[in-house]
PDB file of N, CA and C in Angstrom:
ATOM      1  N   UNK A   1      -0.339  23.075 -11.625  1.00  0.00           N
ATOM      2  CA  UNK A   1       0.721  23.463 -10.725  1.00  0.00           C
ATOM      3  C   UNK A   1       1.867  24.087 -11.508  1.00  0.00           C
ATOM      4  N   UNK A   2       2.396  23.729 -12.501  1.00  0.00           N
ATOM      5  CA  UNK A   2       3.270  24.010 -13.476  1.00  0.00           C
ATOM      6  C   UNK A   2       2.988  25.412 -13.726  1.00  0.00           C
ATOM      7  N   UNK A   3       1.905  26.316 -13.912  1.00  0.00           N
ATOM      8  CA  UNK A   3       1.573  27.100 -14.957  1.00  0.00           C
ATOM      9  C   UNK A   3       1.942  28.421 -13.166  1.00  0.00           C
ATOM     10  N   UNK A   4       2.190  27.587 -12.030  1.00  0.00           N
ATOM     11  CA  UNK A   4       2.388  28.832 -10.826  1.00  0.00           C
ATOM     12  C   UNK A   4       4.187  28.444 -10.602  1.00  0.00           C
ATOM     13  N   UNK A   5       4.994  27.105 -10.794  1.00  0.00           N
ATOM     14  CA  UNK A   5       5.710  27.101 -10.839  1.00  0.00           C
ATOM     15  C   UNK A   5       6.371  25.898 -11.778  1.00  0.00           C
ATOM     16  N   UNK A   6       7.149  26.117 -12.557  1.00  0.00           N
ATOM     17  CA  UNK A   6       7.284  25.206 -13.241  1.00  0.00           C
ATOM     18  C   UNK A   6       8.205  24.127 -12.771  1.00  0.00           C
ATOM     19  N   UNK A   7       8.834  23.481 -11.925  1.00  0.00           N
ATOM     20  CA  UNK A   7       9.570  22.890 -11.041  1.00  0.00           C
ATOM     21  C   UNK A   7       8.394  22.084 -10.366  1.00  0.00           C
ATOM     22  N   UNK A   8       6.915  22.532  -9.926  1.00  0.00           N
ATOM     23  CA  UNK A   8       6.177  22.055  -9.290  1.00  0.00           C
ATOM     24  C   UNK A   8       5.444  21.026 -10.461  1.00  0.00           C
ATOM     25  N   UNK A   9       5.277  21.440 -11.277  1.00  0.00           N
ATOM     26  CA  UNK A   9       5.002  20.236 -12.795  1.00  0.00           C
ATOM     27  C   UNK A   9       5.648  18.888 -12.340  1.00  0.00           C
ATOM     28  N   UNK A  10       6.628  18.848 -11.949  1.00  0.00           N
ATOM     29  CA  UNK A  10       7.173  17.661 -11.974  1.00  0.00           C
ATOM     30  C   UNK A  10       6.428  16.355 -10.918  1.00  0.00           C
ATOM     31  N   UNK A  11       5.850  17.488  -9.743  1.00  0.00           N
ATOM     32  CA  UNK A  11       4.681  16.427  -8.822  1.00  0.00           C
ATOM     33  C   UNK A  11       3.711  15.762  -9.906  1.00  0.00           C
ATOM     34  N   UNK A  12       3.000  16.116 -11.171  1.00  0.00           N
ATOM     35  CA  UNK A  12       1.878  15.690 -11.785  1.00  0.00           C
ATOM     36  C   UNK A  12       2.826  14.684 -13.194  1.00  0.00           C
ATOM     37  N   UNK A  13       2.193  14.237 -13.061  1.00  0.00           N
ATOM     38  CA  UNK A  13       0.693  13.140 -12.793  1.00  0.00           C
ATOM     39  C   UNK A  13       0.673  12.337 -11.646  1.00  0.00           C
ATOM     40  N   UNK A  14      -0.421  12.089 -10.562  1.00  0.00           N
ATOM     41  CA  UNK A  14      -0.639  11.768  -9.344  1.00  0.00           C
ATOM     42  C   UNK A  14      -0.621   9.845  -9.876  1.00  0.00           C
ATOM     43  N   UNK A  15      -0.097   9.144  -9.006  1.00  0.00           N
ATOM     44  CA  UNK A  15      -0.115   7.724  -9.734  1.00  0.00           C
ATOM     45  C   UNK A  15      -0.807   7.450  -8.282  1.00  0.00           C
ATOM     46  N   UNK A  16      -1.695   6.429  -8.765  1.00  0.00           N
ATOM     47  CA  UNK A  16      -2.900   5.658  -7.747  1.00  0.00           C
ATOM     48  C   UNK A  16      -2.768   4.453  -7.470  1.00  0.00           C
ATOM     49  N   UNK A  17      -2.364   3.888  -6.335  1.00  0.00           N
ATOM     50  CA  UNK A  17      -2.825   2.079  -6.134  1.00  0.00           C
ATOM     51  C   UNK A  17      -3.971   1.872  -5.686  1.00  0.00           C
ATOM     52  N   UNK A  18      -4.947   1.167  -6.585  1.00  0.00           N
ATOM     53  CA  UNK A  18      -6.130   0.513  -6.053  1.00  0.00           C
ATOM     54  C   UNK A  18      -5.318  -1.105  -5.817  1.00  0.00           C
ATOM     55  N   UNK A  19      -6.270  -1.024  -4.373  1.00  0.00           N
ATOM     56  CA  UNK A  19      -5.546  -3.123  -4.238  1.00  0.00           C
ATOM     57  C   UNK A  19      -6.784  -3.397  -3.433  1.00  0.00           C
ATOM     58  N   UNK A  20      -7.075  -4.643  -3.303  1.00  0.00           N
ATOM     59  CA  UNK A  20      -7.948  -5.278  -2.110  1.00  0.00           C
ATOM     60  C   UNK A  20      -7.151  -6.111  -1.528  1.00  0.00           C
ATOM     61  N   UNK A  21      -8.029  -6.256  -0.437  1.00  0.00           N
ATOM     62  CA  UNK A  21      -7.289  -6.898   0.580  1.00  0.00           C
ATOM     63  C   UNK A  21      -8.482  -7.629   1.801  1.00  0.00           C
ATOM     64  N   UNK A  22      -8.003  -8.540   2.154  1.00  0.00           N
ATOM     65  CA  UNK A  22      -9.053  -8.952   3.079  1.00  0.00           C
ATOM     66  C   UNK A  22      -9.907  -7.815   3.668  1.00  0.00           C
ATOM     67  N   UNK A  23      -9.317  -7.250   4.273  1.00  0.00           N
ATOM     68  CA  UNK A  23     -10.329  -5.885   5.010  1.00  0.00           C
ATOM     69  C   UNK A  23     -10.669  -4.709   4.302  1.00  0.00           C
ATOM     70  N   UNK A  24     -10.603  -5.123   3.095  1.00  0.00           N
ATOM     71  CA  UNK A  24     -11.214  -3.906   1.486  1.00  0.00           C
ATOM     72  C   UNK A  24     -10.299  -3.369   0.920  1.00  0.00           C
ATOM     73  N   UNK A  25     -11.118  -2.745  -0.124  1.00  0.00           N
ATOM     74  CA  UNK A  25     -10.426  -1.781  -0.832  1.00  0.00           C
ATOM     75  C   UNK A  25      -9.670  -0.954  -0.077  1.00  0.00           C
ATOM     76  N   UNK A  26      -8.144  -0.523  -0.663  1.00  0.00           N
ATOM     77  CA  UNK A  26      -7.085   0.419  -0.218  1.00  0.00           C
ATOM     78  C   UNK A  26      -6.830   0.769  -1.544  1.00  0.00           C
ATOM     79  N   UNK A  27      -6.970   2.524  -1.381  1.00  0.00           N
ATOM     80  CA  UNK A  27      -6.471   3.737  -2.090  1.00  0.00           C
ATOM     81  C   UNK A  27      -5.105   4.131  -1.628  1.00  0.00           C
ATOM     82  N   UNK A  28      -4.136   3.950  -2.344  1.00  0.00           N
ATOM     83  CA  UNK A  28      -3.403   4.603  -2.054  1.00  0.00           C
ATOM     84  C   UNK A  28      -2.272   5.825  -2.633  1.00  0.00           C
ATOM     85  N   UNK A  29      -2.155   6.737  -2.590  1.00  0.00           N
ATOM     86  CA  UNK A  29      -1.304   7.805  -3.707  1.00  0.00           C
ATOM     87  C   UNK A  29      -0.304   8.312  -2.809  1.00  0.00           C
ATOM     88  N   UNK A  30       0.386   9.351  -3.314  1.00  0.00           N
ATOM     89  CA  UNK A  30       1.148  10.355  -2.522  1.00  0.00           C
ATOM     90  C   UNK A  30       0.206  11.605  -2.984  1.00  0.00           C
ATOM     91  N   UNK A  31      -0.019  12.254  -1.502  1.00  0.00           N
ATOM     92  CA  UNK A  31      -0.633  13.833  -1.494  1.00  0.00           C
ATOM     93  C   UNK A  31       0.166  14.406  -2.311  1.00  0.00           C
ATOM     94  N   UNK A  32      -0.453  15.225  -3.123  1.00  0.00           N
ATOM     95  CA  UNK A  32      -0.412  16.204  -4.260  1.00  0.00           C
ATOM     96  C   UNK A  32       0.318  17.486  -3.396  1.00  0.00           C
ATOM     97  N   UNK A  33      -0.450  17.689  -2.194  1.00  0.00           N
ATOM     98  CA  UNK A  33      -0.530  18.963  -1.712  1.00  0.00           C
ATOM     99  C   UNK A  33       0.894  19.290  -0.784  1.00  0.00           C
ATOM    100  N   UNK A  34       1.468  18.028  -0.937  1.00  0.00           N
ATOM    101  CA  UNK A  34       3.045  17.997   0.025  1.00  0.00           C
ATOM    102  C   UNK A  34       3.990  18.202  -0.933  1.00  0.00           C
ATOM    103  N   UNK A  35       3.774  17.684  -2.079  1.00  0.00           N
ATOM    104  CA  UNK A  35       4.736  18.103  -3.117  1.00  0.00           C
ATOM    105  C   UNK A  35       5.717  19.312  -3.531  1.00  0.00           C
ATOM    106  N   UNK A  36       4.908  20.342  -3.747  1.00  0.00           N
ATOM    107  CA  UNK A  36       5.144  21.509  -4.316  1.00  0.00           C
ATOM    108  C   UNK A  36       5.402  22.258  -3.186  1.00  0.00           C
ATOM    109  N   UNK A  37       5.614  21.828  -1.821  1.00  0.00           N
ATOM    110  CA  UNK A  37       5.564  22.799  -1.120  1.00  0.00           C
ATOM    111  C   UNK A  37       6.981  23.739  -0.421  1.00  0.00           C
ATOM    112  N   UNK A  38       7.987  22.017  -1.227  1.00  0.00           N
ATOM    113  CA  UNK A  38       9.718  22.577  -1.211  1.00  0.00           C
ATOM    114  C   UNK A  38      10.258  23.341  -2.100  1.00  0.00           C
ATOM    115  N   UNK A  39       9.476  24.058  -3.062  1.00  0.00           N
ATOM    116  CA  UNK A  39       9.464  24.319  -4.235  1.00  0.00           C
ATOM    117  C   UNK A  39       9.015  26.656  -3.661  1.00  0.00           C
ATOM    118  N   UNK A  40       8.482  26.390  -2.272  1.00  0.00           N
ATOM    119  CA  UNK A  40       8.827  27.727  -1.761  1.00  0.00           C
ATOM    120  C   UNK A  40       7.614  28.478  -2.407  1.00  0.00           C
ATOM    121  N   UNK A  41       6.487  28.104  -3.041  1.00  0.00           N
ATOM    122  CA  UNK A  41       5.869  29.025  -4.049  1.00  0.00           C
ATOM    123  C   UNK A  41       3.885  28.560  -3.400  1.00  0.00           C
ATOM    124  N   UNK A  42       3.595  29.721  -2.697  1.00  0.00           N
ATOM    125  CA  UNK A  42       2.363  28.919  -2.406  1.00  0.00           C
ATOM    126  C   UNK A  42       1.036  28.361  -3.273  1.00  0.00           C
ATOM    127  N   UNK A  43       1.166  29.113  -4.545  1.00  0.00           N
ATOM    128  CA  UNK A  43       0.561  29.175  -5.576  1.00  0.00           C
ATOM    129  C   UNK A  43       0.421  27.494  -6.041  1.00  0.00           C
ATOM    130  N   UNK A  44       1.253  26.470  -6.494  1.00  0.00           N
ATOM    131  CA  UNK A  44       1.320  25.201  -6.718  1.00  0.00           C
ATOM    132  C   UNK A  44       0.757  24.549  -5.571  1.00  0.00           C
ATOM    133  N   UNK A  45       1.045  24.939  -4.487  1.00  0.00           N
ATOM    134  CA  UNK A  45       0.224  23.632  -3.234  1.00  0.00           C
ATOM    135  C   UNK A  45      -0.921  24.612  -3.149  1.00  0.00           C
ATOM    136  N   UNK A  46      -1.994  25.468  -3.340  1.00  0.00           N
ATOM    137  CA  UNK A  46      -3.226  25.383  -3.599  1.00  0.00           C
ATOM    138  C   UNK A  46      -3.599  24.529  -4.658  1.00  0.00           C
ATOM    139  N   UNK A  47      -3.071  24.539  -5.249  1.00  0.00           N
ATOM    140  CA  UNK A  47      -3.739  24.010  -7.024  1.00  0.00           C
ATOM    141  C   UNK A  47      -3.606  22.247  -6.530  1.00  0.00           C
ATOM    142  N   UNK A  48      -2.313  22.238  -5.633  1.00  0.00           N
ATOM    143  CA  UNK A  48      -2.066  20.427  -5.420  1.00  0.00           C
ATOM    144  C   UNK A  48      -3.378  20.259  -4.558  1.00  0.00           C
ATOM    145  N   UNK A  49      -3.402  20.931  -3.465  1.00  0.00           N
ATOM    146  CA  UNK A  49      -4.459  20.709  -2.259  1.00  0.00           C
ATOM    147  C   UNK A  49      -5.823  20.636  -3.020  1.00  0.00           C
ATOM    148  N   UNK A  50      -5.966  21.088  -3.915  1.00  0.00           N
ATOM    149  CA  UNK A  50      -7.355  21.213  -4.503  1.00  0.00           C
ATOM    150  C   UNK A  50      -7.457  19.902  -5.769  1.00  0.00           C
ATOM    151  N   UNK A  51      -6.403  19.493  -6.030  1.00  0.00           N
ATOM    152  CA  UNK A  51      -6.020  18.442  -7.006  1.00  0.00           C
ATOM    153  C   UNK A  51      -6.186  17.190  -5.899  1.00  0.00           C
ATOM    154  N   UNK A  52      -6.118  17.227  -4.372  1.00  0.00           N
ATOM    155  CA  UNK A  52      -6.402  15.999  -3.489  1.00  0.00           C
ATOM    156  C   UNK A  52      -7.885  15.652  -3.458  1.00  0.00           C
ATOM    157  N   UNK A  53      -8.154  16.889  -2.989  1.00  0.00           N
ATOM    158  CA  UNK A  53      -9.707  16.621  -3.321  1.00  0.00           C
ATOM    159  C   UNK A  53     -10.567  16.007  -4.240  1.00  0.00           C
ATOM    160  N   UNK A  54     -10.052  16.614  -5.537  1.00  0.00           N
ATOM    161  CA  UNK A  54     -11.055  16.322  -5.917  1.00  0.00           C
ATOM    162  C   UNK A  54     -10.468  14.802  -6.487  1.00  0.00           C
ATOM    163  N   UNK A  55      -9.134  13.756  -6.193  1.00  0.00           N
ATOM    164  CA  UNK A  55      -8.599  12.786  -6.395  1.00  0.00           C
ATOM    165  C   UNK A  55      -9.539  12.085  -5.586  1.00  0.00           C
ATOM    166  N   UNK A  56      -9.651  12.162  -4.506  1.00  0.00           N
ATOM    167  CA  UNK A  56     -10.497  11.639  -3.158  1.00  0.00           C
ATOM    168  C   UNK A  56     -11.699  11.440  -3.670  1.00  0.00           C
ATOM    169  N   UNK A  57     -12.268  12.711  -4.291  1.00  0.00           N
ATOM    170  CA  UNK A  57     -13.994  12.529  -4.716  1.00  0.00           C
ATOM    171  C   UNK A  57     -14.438  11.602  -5.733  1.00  0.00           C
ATOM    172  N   UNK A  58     -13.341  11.408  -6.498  1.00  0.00           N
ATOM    173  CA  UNK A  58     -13.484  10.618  -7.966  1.00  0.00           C
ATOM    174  C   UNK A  58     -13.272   9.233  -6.999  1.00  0.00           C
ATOM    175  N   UNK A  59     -12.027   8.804  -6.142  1.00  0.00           N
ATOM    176  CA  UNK A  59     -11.824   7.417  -5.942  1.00  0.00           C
ATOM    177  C   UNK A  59     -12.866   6.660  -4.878  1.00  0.00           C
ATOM    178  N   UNK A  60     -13.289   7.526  -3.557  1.00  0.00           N
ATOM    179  CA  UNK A  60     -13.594   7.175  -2.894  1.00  0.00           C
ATOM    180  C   UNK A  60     -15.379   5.779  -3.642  1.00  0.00           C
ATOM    181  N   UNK A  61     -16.050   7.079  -4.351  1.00  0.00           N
ATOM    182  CA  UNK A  61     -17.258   6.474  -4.206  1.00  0.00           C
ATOM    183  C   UNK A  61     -16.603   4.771  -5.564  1.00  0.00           C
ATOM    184  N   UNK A  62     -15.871   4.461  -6.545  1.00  0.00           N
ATOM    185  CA  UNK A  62     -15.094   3.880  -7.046  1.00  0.00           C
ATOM    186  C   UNK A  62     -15.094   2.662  -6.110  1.00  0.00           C
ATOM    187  N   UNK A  63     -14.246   2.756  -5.274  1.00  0.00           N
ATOM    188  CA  UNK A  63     -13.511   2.260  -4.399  1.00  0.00           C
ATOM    189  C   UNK A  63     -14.488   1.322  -3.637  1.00  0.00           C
ATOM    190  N   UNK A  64     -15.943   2.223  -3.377  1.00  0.00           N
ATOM    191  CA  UNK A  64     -16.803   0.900  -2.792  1.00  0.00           C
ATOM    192  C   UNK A  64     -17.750   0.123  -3.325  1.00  0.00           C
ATOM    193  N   UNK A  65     -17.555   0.321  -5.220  1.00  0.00           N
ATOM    194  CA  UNK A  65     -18.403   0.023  -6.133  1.00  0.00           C
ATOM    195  C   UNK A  65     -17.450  -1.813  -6.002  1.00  0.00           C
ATOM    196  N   UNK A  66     -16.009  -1.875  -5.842  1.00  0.00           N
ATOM    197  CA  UNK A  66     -15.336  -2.616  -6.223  1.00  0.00           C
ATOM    198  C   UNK A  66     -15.405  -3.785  -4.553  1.00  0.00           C
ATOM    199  N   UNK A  67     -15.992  -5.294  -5.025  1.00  0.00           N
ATOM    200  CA  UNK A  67     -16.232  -6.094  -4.322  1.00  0.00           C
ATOM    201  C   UNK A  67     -15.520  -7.128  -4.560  1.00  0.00           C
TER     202      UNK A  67
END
């Protein structure tokens, strides 16, 4: 995100709560892709929006390994 606006750098690094809880695992972060988007530059919220994804793809399958 930095390298389309440098002001938008400041959203990264994405920080993650894994917790359980009686009714499972909870992921929780702040979207990447909301960040950069006061920042006026559309270039950084592609790169965030695409930085959710693939946050999602890594935690989800994670997330139901953990019992």
């Amino acid at each position: 995100m930095a390298r389309h606006g440098l002001d938008a750098g400041s959203c990264a690094p994405a920080t993650i709560l894994v917790d359980k809880r009686l009714d499972g695992v909870h992921l929780t972060y702040e979207r990447m892709a909301r960040l950069p988007a006061t920042y006026g530059n559309t270039a950084p919220s592609k790169v965030a929006r695409d930085l959710d994804v693939n946050i999602e793809t890594l935690l989800k399958p994670a997330a139901s390994e953990i019992r």
